[in-house]
PDB file of N, CA and C in Angstrom:
ATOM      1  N   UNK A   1      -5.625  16.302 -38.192  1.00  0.00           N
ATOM      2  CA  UNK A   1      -6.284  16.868 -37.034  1.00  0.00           C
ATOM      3  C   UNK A   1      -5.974  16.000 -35.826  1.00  0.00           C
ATOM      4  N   UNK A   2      -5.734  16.776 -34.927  1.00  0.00           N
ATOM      5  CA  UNK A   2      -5.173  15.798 -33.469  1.00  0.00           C
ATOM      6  C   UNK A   2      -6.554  15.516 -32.661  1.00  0.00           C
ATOM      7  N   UNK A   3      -6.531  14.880 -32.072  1.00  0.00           N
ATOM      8  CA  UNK A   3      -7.574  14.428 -31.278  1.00  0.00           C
ATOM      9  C   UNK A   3      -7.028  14.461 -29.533  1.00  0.00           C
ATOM     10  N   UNK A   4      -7.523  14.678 -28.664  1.00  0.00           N
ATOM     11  CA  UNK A   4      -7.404  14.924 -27.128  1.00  0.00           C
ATOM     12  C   UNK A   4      -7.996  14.404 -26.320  1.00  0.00           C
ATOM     13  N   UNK A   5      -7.628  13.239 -25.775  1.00  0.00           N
ATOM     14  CA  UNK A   5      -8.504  12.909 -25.039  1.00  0.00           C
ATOM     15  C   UNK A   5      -8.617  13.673 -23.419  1.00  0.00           C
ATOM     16  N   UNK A   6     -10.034  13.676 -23.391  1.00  0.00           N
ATOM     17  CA  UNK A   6     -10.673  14.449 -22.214  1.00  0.00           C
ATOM     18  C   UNK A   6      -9.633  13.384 -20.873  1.00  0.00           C
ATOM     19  N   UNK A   7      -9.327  14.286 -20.081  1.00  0.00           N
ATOM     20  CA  UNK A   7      -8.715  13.418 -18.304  1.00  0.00           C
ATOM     21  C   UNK A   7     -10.295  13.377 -17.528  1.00  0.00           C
ATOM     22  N   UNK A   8     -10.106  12.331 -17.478  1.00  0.00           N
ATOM     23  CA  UNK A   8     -11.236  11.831 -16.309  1.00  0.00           C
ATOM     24  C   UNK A   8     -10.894  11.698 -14.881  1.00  0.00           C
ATOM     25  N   UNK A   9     -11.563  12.360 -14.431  1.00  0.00           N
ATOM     26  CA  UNK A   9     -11.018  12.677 -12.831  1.00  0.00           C
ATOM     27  C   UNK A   9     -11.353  11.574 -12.071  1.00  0.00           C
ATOM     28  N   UNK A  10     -10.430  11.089 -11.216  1.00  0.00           N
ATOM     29  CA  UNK A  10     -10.703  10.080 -10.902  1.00  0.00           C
ATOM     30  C   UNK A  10     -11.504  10.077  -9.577  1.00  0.00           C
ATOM     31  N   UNK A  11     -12.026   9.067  -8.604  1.00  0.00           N
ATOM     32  CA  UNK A  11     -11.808   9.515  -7.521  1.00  0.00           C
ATOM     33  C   UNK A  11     -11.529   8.980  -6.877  1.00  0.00           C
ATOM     34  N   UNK A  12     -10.922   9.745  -5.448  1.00  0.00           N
ATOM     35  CA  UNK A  12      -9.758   9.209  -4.044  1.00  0.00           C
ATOM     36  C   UNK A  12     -10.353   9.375  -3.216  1.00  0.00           C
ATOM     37  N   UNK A  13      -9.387   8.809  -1.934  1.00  0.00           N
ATOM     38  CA  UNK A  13     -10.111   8.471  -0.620  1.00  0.00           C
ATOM     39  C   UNK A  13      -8.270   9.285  -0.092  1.00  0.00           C
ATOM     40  N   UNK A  14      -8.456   9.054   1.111  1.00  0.00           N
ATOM     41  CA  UNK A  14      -7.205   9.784   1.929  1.00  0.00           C
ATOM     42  C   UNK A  14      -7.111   8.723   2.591  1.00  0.00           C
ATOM     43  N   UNK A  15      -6.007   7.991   2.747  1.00  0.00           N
ATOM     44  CA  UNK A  15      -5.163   7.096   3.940  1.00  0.00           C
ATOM     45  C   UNK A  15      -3.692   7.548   4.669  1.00  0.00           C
ATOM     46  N   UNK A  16      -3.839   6.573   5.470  1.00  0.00           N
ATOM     47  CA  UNK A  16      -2.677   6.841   6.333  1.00  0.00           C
ATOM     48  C   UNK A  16      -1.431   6.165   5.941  1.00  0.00           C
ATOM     49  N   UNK A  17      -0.204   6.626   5.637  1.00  0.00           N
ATOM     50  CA  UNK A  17       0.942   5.522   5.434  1.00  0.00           C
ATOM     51  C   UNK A  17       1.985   5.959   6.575  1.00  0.00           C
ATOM     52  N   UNK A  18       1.811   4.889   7.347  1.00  0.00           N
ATOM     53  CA  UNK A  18       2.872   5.379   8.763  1.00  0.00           C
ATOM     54  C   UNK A  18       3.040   6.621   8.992  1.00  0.00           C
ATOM     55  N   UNK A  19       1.817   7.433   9.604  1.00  0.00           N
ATOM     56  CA  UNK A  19       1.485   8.538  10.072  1.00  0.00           C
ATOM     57  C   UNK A  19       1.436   9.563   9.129  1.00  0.00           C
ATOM     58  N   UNK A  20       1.796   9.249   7.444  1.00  0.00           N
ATOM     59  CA  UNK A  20       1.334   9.971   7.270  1.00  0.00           C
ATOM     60  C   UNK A  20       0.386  10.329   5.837  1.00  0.00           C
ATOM     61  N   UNK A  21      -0.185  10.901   5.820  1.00  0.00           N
ATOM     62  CA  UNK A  21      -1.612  11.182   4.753  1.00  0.00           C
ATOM     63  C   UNK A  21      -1.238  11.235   3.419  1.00  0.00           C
ATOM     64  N   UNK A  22      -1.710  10.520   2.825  1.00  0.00           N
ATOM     65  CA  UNK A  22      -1.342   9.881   1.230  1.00  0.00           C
ATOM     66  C   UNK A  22      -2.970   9.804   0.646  1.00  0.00           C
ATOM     67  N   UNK A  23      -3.401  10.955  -0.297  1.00  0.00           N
ATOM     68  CA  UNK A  23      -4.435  10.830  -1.273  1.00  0.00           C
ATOM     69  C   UNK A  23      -4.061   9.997  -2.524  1.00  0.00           C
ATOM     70  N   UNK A  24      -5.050   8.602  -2.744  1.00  0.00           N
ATOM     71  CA  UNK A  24      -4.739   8.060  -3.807  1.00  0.00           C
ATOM     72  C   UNK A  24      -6.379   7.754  -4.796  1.00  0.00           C
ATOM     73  N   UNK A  25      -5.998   7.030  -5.692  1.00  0.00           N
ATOM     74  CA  UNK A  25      -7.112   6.677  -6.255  1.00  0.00           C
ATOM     75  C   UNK A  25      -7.696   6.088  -5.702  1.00  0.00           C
ATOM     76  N   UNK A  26      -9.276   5.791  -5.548  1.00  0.00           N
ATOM     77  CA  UNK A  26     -10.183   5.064  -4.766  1.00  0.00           C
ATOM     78  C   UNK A  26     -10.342   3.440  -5.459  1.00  0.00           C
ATOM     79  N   UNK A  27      -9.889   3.342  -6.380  1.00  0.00           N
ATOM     80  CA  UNK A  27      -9.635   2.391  -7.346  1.00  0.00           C
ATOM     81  C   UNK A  27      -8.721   1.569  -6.915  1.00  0.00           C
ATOM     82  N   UNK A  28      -7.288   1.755  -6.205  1.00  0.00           N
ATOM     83  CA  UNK A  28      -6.372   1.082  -5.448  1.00  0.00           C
ATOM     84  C   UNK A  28      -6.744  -0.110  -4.601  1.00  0.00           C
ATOM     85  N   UNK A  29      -5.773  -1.062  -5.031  1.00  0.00           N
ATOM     86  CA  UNK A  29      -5.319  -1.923  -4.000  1.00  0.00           C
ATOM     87  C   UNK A  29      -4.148  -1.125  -2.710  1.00  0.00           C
ATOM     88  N   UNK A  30      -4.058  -1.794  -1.665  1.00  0.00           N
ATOM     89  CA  UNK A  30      -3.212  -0.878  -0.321  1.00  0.00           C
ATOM     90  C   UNK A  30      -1.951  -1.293  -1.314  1.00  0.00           C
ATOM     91  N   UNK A  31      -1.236  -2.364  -1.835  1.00  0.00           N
ATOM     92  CA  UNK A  31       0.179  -2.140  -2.745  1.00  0.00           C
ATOM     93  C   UNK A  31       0.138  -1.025  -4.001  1.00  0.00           C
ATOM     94  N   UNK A  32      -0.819  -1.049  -4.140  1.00  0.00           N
ATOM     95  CA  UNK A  32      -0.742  -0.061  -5.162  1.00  0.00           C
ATOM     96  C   UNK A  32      -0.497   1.350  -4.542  1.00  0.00           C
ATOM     97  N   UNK A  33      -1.077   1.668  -3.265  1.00  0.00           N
ATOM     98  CA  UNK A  33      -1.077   3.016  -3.025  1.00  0.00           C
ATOM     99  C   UNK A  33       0.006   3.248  -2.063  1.00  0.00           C
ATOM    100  N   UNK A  34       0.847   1.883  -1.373  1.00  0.00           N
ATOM    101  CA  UNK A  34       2.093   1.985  -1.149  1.00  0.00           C
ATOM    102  C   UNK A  34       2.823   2.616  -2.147  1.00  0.00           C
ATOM    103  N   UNK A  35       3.358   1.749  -2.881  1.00  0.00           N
ATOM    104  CA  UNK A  35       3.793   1.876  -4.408  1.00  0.00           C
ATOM    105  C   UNK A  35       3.730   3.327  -4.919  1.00  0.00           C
ATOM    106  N   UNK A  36       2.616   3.757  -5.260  1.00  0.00           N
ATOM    107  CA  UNK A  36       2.516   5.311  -5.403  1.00  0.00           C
ATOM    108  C   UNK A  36       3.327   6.501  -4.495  1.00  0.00           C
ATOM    109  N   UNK A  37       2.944   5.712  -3.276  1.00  0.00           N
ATOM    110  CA  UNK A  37       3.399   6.669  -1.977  1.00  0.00           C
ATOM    111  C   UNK A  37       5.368   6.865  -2.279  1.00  0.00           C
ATOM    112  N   UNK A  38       5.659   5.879  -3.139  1.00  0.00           N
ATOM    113  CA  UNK A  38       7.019   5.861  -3.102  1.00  0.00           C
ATOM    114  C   UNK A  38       7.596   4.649  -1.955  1.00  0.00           C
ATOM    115  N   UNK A  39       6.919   3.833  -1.213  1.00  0.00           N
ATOM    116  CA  UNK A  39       6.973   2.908  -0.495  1.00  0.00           C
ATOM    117  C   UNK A  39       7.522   1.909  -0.761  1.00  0.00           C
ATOM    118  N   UNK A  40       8.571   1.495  -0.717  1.00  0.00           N
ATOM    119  CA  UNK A  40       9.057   0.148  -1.850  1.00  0.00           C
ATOM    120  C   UNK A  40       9.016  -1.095  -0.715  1.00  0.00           C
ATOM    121  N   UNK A  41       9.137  -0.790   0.543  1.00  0.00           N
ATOM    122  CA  UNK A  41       9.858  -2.009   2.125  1.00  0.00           C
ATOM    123  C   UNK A  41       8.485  -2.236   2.543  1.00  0.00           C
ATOM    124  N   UNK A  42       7.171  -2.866   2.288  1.00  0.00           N
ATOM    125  CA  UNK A  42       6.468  -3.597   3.117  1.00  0.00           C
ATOM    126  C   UNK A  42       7.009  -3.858   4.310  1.00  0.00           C
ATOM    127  N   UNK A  43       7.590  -4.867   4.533  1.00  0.00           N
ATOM    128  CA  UNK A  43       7.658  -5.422   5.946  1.00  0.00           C
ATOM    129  C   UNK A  43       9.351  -5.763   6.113  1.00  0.00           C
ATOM    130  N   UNK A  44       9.742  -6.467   6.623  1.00  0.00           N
ATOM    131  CA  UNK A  44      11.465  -6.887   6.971  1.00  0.00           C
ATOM    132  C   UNK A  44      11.297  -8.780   6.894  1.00  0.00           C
ATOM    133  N   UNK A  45      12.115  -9.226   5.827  1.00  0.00           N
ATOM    134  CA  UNK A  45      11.894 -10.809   6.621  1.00  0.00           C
ATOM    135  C   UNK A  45      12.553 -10.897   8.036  1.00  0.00           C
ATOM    136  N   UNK A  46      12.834 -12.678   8.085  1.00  0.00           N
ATOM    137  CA  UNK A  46      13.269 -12.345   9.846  1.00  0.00           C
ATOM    138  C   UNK A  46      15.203 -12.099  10.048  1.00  0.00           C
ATOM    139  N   UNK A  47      15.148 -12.599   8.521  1.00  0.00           N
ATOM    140  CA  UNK A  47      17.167 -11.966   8.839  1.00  0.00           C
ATOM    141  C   UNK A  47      16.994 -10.249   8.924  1.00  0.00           C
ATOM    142  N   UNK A  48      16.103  -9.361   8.868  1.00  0.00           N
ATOM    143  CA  UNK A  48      16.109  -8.192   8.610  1.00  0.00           C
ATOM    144  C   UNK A  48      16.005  -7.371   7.075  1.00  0.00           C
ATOM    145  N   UNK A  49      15.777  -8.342   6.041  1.00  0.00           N
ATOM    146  CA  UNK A  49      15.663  -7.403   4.554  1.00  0.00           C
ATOM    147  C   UNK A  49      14.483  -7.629   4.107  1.00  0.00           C
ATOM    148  N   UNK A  50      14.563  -6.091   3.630  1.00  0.00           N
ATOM    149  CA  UNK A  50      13.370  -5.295   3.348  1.00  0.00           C
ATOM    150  C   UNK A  50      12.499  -6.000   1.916  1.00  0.00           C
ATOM    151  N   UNK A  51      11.365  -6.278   2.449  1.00  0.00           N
ATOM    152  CA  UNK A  51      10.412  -7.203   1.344  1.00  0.00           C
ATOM    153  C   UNK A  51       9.276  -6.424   0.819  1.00  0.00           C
ATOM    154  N   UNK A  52       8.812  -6.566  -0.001  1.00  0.00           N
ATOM    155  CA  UNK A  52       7.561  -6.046  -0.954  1.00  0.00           C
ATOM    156  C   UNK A  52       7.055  -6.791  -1.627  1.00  0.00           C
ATOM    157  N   UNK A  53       5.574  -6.687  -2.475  1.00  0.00           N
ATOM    158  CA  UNK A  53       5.088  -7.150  -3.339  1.00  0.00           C
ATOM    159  C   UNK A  53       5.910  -7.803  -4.851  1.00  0.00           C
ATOM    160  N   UNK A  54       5.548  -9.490  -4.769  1.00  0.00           N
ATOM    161  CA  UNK A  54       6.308 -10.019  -5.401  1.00  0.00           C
ATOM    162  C   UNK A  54       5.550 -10.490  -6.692  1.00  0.00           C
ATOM    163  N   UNK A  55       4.722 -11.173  -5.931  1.00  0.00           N
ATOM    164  CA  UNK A  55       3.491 -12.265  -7.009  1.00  0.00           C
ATOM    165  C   UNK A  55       2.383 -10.812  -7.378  1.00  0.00           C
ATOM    166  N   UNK A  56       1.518 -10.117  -6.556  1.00  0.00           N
ATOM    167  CA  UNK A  56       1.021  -9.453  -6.979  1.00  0.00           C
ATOM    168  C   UNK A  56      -0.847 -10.484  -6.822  1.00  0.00           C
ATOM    169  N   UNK A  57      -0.777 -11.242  -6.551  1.00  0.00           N
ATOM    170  CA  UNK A  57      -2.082 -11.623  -6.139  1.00  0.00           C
ATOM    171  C   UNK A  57      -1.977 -12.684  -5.010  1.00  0.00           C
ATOM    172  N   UNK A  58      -1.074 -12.152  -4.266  1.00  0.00           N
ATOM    173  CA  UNK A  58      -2.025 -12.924  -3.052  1.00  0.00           C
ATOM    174  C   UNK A  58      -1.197 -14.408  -2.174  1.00  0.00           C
ATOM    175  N   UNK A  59      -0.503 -14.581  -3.588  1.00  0.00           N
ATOM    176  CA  UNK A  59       0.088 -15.802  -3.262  1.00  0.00           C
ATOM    177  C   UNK A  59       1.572 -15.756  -2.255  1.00  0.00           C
ATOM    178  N   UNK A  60       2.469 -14.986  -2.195  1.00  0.00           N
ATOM    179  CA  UNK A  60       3.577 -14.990  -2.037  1.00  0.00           C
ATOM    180  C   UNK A  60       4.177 -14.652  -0.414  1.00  0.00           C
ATOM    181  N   UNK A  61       2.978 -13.581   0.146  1.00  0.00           N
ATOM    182  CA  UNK A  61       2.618 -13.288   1.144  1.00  0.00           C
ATOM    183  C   UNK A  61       3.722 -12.164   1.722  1.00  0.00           C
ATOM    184  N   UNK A  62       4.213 -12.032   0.669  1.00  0.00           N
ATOM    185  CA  UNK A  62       5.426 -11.019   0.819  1.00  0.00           C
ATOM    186  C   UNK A  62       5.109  -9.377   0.870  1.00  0.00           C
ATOM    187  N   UNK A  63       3.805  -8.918   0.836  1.00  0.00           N
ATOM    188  CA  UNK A  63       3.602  -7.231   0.865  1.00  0.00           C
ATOM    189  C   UNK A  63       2.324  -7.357   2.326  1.00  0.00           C
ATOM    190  N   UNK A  64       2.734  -8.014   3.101  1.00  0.00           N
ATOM    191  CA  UNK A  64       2.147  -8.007   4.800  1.00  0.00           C
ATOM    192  C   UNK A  64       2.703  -7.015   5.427  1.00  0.00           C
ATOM    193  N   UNK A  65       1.191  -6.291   5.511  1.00  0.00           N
ATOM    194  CA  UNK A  65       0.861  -4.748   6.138  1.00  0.00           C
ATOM    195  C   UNK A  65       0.080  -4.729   7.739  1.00  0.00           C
ATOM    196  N   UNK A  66       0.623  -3.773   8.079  1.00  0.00           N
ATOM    197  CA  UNK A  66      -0.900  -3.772   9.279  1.00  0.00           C
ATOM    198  C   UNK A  66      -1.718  -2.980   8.767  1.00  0.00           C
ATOM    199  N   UNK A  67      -3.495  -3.448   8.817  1.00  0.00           N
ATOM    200  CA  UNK A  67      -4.388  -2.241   8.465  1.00  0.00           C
ATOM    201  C   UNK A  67      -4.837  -2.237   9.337  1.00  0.00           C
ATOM    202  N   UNK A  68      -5.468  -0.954   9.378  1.00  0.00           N
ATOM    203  CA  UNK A  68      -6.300  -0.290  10.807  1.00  0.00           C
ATOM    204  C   UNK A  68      -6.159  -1.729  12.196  1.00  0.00           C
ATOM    205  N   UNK A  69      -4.919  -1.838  12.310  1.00  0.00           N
ATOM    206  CA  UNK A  69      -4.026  -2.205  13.744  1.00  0.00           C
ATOM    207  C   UNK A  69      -4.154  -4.168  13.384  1.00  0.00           C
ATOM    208  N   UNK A  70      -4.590  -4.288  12.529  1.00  0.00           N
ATOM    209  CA  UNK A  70      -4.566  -5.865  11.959  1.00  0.00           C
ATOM    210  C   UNK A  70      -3.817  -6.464  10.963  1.00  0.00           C
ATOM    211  N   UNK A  71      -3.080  -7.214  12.153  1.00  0.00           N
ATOM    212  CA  UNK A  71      -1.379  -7.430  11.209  1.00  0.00           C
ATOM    213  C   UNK A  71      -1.531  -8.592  10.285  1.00  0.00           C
ATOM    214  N   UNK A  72      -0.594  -8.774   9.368  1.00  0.00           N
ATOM    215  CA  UNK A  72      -0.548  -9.525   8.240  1.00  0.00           C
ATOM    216  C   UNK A  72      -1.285  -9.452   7.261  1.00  0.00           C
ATOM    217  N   UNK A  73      -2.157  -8.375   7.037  1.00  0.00           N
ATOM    218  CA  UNK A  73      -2.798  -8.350   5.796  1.00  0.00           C
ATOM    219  C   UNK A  73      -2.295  -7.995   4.456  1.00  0.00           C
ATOM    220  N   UNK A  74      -2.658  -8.764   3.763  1.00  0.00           N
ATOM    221  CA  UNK A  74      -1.833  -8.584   2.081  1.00  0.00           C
ATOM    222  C   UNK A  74      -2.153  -7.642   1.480  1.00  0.00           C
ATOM    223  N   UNK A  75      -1.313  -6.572   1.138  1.00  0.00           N
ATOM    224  CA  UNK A  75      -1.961  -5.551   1.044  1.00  0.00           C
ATOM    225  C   UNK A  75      -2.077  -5.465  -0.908  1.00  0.00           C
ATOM    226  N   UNK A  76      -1.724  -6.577  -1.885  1.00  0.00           N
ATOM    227  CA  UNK A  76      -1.900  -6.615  -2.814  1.00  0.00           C
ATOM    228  C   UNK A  76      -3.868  -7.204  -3.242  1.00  0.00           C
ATOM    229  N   UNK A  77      -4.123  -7.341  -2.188  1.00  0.00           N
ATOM    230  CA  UNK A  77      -6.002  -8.051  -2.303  1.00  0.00           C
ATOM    231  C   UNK A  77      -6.808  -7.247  -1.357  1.00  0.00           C
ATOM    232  N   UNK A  78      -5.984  -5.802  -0.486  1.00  0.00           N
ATOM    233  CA  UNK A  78      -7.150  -5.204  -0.090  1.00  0.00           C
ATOM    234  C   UNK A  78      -7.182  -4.332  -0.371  1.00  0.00           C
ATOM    235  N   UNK A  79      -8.193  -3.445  -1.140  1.00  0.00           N
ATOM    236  CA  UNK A  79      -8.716  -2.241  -1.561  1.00  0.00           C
ATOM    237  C   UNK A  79      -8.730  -1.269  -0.076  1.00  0.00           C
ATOM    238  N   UNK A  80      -8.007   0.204  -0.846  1.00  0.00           N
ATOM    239  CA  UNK A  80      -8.310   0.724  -0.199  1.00  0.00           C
ATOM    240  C   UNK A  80      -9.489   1.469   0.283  1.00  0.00           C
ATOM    241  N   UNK A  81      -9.763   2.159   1.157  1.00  0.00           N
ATOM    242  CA  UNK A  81     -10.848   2.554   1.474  1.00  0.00           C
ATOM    243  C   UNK A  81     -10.530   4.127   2.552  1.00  0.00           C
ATOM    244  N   UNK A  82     -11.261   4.816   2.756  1.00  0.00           N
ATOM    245  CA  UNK A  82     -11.425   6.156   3.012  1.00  0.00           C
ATOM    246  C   UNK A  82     -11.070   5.828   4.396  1.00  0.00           C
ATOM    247  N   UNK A  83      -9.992   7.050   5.112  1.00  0.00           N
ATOM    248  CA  UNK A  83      -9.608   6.664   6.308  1.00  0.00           C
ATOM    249  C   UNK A  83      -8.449   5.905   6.982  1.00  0.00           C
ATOM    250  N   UNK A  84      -8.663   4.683   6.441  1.00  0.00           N
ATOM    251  CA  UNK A  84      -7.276   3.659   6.132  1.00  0.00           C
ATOM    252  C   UNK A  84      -5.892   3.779   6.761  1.00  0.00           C
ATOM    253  N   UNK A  85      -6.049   3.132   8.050  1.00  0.00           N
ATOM    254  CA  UNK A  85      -4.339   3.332   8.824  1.00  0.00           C
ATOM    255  C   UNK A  85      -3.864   1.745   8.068  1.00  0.00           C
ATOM    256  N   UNK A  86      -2.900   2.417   7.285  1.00  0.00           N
ATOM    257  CA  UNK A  86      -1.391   1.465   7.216  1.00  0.00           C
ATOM    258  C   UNK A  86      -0.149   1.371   7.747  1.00  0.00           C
ATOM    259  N   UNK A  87       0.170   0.519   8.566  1.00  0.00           N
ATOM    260  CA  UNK A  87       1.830   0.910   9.067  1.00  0.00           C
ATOM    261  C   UNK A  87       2.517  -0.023   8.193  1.00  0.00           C
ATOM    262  N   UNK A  88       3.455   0.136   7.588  1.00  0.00           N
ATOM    263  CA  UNK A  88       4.669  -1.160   7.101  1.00  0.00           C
ATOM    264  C   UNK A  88       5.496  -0.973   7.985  1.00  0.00           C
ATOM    265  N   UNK A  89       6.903  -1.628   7.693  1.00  0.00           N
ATOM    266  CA  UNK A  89       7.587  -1.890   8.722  1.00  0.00           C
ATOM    267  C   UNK A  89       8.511  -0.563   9.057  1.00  0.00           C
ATOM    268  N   UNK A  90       8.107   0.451   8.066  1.00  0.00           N
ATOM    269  CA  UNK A  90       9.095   1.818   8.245  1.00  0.00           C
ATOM    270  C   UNK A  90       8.150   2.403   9.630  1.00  0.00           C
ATOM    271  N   UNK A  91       7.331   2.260   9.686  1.00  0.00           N
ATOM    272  CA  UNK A  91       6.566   2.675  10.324  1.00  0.00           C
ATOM    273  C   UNK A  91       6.569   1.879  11.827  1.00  0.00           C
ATOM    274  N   UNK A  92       7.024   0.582  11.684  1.00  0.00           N
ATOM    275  CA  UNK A  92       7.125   0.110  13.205  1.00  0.00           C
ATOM    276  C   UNK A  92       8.309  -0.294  13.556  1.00  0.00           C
ATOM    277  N   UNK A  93       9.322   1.034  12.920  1.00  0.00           N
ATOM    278  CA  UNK A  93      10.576   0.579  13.481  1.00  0.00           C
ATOM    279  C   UNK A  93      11.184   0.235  12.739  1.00  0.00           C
ATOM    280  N   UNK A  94      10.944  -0.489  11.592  1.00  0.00           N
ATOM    281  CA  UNK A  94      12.046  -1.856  10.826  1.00  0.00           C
ATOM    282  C   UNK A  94      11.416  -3.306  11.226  1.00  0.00           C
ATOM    283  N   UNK A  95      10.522  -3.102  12.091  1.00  0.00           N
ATOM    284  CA  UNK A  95       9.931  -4.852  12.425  1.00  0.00           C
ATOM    285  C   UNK A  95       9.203  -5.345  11.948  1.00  0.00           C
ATOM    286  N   UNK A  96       9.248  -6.634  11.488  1.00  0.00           N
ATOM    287  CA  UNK A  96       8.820  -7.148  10.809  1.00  0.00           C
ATOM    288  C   UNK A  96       7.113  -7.645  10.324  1.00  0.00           C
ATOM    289  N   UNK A  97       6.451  -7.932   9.548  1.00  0.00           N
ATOM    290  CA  UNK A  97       4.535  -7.770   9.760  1.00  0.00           C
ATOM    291  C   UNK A  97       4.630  -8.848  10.679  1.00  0.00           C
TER     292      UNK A  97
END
């Protein structure tokens, strides 16, 4: 006899990823819901190549986002939240957090 497990619905909030609207889990960190979004380029170092989440907690400083217009935030230690403007660097051009 097979067994099924029931899907538990999760729940989401709606953010912004460089203009545009990305429903994710409310459960997310902002890398995580990059990540989902298909987002791989956080920010640009300063020779110009494209950087992302490395360490994954915090340390590396390599997935620096702007949130709601406040630059350098790591977006692997902040939860998202309902509303939520993110720009990475696709979003400001190619320039860097």
């Amino acid at each position: 006899m097979s067994r099924r497990l029931a899907a538990v619905a999760q729940p989401t909030v709606s953010i912004r990823v460089d203009g545009r609207a990305v429903r994710v889990a409310a459960s997310f960190s902002v890398a995580a819901a990059l990540l989902d979004a298909a987002v791989e380029a956080f920010r640009q170092s300063s020779e110009g190549a494209p950087r992302g989440p490395l360490c994954g907690m915090g340390t590396c400083f390599e997935c620096r986002v702007t949130i709601d217009g406040v630059a350098h935030r790591r977006a692997c230690l902040t939860p998202v939240a309902e509303g939520m403007d993110v720009v990475t660097a696709r979003g400001r051009g190619g320039q860097g957090a």
